[in-house]
Protein backbone atom coordinates (compact mmCIF):
# COMPACT_ATOMS: atom_id res chain seq x y z
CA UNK A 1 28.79 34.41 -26.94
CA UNK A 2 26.78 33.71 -30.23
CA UNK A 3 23.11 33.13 -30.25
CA UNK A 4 23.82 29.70 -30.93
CA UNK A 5 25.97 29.17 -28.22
CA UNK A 6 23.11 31.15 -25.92
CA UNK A 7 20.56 28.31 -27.03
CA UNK A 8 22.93 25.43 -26.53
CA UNK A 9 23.20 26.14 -23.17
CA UNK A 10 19.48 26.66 -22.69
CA UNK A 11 18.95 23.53 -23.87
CA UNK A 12 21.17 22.05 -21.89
CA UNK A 13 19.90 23.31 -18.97
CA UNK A 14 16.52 22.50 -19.52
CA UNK A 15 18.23 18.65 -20.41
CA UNK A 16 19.74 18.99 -17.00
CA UNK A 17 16.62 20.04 -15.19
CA UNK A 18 14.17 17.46 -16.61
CA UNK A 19 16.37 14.79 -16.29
CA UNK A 20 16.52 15.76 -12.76
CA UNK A 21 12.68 16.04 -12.66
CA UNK A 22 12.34 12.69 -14.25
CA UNK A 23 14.94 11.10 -11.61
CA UNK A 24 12.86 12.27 -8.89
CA UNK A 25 9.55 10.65 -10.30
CA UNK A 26 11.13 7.80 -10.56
CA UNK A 27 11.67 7.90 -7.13
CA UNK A 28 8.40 8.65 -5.89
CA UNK A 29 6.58 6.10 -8.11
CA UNK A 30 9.19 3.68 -6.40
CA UNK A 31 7.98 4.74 -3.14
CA UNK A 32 4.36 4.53 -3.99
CA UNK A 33 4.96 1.15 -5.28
CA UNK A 34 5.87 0.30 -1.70
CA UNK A 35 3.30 1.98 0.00
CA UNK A 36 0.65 0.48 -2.04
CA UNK A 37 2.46 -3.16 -1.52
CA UNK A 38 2.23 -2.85 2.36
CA UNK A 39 -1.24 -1.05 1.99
CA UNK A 40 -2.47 -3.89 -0.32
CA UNK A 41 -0.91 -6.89 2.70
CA UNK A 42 -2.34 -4.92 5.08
CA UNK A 43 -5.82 -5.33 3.49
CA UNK A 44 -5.41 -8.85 2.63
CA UNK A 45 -4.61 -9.76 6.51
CA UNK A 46 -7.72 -7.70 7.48
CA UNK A 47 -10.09 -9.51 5.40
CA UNK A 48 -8.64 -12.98 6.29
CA UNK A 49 -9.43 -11.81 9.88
CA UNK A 50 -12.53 -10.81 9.18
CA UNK A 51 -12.96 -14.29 7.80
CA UNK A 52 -11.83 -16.03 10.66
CA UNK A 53 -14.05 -14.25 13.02
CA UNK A 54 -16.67 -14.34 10.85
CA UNK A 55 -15.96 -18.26 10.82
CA UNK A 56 -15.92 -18.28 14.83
CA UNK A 57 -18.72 -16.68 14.99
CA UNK A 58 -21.26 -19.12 12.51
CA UNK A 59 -19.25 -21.75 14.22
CA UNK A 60 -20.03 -20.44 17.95
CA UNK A 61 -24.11 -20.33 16.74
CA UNK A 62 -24.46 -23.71 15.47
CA UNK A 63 -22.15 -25.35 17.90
CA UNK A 64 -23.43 -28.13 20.22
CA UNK A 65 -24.77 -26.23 23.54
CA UNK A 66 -23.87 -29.23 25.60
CA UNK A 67 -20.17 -28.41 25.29
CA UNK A 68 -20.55 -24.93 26.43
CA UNK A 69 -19.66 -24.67 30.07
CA UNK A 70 -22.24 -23.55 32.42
CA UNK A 71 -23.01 -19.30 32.40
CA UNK A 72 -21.35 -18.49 35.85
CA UNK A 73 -24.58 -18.04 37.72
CA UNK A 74 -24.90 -21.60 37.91
């Protein structure tokens, strides 16, 4: 073999190899996508949660005592 055809097919492997490499980031940053998706619904349902007992809670302290029912040691 020449010394061109010697560099040829070091380029071409290096082609093959980062185009490999590049397939596979593709694929991760695909998966992270994902991840951060659910991690990012997962969040949002937390804080609405929060919000709601948060909400039940300012409600329970300024609600009318009269409709409580009696503490059980009455």
């Amino acid at each position: 073999m020449s010394m061109d055809e010697d560099r040829i097919i070091d380029l071409e492997t290096r082609l093959a190899f980062q185009e490999h490499t590049l397939a596979e980031l593709g694929d991760a940053l695909a998966d992270l996508r994902m991840e951060n998706a659910r991690l990012v619904l997962m969040v949002q349902r937390a804080l609405d949660e929060l919000r709601q007992l948060r909400a039940g809670l300012a409600s329970g302290l300024t609600g009318d005592a009269a409709s409580e029912p009696p503490p059980p040691h009455y």
